[in-house]
C-alpha atoms as a PDB file:
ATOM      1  CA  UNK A   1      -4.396  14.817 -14.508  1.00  0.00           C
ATOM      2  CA  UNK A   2      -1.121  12.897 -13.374  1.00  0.00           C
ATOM      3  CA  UNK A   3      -1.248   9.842 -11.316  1.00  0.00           C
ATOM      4  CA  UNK A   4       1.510   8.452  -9.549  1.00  0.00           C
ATOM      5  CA  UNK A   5       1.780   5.952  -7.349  1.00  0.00           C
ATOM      6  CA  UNK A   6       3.214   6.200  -3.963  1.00  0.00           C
ATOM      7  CA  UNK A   7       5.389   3.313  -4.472  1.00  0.00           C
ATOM      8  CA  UNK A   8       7.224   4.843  -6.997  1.00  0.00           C
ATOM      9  CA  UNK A   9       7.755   8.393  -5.292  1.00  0.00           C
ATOM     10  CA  UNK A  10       9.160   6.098  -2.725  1.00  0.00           C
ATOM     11  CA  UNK A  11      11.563   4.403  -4.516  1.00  0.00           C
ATOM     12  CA  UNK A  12      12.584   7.898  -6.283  1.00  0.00           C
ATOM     13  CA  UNK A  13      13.279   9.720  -3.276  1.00  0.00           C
ATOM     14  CA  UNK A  14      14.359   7.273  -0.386  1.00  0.00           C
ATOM     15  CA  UNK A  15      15.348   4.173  -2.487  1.00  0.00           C
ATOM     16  CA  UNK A  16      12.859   1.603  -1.369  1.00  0.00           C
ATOM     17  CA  UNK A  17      11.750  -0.722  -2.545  1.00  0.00           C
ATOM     18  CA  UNK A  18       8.803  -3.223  -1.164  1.00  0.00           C
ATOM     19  CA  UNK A  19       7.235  -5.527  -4.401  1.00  0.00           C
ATOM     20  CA  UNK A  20       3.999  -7.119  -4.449  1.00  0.00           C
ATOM     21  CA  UNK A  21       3.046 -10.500  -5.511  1.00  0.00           C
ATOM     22  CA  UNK A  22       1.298  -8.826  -8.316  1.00  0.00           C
ATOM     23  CA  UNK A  23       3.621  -6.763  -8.697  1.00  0.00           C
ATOM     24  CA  UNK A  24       6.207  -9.645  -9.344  1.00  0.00           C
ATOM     25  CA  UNK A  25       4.452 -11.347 -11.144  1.00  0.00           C
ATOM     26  CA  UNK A  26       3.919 -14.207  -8.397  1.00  0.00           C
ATOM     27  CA  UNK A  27       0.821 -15.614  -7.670  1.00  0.00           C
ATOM     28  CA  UNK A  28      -0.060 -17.113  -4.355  1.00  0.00           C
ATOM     29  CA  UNK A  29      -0.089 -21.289  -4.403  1.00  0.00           C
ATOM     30  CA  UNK A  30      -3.969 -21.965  -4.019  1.00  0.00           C
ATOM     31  CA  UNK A  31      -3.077 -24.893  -2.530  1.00  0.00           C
ATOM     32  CA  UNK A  32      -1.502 -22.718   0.355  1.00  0.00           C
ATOM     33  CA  UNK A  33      -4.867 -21.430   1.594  1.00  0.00           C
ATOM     34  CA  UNK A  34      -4.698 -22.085   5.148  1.00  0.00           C
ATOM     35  CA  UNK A  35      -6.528 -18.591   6.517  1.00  0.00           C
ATOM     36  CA  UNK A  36     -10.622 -18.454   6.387  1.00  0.00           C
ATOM     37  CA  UNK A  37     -13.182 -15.667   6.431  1.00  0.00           C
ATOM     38  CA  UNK A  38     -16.004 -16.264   7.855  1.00  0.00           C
ATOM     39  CA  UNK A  39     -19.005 -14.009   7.537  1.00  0.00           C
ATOM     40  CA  UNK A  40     -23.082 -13.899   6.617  1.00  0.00           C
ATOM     41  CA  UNK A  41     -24.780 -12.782   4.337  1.00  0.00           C
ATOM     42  CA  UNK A  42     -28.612 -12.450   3.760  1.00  0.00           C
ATOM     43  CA  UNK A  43     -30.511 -14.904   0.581  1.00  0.00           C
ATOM     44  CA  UNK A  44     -30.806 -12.412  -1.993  1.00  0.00           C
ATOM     45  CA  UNK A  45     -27.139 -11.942  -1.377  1.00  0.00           C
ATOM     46  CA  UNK A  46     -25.918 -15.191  -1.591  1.00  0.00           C
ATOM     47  CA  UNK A  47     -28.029 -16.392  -4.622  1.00  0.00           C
ATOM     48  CA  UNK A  48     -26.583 -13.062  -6.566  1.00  0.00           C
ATOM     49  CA  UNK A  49     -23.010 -14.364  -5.825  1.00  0.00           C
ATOM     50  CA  UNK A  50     -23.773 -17.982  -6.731  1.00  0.00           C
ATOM     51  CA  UNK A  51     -25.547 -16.393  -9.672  1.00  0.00           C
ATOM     52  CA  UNK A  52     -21.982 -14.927 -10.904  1.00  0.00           C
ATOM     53  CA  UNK A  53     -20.204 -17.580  -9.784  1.00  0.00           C
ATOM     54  CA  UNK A  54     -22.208 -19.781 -11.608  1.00  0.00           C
ATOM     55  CA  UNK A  55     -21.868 -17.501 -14.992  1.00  0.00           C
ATOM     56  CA  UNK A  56     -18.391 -17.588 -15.422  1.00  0.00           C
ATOM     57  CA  UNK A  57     -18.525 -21.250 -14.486  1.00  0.00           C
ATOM     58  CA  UNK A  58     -16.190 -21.318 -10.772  1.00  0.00           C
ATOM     59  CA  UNK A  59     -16.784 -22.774  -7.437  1.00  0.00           C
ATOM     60  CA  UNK A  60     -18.770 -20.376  -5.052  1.00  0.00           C
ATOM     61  CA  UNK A  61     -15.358 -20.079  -3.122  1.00  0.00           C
ATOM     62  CA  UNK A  62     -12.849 -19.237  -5.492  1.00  0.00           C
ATOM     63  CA  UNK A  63     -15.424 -16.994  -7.185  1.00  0.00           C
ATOM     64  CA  UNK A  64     -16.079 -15.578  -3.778  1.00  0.00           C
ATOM     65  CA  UNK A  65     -11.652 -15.202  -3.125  1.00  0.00           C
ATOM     66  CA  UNK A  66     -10.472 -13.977  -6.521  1.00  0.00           C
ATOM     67  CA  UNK A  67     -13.542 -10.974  -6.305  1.00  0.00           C
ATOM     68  CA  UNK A  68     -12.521  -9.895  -2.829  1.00  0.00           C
ATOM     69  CA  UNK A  69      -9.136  -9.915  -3.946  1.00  0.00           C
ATOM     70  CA  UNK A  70      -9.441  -7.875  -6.862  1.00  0.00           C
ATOM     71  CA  UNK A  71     -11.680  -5.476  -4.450  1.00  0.00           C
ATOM     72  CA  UNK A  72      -9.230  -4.957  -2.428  1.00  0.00           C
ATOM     73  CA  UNK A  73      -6.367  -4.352  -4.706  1.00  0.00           C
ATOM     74  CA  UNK A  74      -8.794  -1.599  -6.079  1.00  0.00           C
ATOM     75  CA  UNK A  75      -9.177  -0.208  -2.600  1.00  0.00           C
ATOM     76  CA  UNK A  76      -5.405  -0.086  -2.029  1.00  0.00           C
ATOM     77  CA  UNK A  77      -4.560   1.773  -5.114  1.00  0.00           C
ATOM     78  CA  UNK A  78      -7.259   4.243  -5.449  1.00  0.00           C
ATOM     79  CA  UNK A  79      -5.567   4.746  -1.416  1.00  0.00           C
ATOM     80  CA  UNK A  80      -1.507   4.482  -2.998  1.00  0.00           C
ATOM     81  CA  UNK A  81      -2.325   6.821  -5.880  1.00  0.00           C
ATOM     82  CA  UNK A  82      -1.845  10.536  -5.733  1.00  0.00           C
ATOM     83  CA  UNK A  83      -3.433  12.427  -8.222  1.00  0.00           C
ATOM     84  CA  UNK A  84      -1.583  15.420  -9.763  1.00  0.00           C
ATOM     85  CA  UNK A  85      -3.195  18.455 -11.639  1.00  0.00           C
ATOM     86  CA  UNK A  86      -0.635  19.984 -14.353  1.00  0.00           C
ATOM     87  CA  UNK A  87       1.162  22.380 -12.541  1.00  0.00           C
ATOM     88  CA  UNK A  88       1.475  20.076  -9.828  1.00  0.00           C
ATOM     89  CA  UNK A  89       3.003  17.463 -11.418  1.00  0.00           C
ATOM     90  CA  UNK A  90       5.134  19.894 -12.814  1.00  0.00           C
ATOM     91  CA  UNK A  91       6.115  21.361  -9.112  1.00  0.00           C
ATOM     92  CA  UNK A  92       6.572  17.989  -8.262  1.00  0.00           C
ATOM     93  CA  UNK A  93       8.864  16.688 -10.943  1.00  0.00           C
ATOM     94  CA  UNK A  94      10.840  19.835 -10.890  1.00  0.00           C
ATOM     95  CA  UNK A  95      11.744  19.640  -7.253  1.00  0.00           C
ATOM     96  CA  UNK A  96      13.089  16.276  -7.779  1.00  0.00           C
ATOM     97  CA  UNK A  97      15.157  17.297 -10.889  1.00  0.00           C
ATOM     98  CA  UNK A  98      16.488  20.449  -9.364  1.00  0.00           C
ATOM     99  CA  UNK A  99      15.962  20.330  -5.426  1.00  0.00           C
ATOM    100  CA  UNK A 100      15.932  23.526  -3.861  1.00  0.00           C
ATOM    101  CA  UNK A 101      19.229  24.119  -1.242  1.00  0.00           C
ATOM    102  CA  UNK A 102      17.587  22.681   2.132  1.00  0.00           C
ATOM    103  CA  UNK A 103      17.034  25.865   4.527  1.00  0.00           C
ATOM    104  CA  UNK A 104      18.793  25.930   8.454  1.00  0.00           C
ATOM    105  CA  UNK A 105      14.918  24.311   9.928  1.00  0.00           C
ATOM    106  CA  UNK A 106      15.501  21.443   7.362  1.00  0.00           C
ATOM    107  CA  UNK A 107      18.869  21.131   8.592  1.00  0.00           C
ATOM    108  CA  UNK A 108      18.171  21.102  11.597  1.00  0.00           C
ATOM    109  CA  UNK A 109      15.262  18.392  11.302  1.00  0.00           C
ATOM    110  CA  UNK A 110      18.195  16.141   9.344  1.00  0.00           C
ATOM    111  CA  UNK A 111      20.862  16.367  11.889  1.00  0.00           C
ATOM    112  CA  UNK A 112      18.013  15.560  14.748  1.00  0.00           C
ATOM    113  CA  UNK A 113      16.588  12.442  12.522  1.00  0.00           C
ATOM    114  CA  UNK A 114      20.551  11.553  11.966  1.00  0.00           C
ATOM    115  CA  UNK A 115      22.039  11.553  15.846  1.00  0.00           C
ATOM    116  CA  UNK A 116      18.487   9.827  16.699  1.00  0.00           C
ATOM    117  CA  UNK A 117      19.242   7.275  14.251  1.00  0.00           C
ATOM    118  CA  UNK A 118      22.814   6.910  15.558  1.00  0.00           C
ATOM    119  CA  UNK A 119      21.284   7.237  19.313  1.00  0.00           C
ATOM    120  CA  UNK A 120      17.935   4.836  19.207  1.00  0.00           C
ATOM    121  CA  UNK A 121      17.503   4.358  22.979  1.00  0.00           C
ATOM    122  CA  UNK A 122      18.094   8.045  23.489  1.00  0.00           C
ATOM    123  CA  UNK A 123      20.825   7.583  25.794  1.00  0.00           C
END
């Protein structure tokens, strides 16, 4: 299996480029918290969580804020992530080495996208 991220086929084929913090290397200034959550949960719950928190020795909150985090940064990439089989990835990295000549219906569909772009408010 091949995985590769959607980023990256991004920057490949259309040149863009949009970084992450984490991806620059920048972490947000905890200082700069400003935005809440607010939510329940039920006893069991919260004594598992102060439980944790309390093992590797962090306050409730930022135990609470650096494991939502990382839950959703594993939620976006298993979301950003294609996975390939073999001949796939092959198909794929072919294509962008050696792109086939674009037929008349892809033509088409790039001179439409290119006098829309040049006409916005279809006048």
């Amino acid at each position: 299996m091949t995985y590769i991220d959607r980023q990256f086929v991004n920057q490949l084929l259309y040149g863009k480029t949009s970084m992450t913090r984490r991806q620059t290397g920048s972490a947000p200034d905890p200082a700069a918290r400003v935005e809440r959550l607010g939510f329940r949960v039920d006893e069991h719950t919260k004594d598992l969580i102060e439980r944790a928190a309390c093992l590797e020795r962090r306050k409730l909150t930022d135990y609470c804020v650096a494991a939502l985090a990382e839950a959703a940064r594993r939620t976006i990439a298993e979301h950003e992530t294609l996975t390939l089989s073999e001949n796939d990835r092959k198909a794929f990295f072919d294509a962008l080495i050696d792109p086939p000549e674009p037929n008349e219906r892809l033509k088409r569909a790039a001179a439409e996208h290119k006098r829309q772009l040049a006409n916005p408010a279809g006048e």
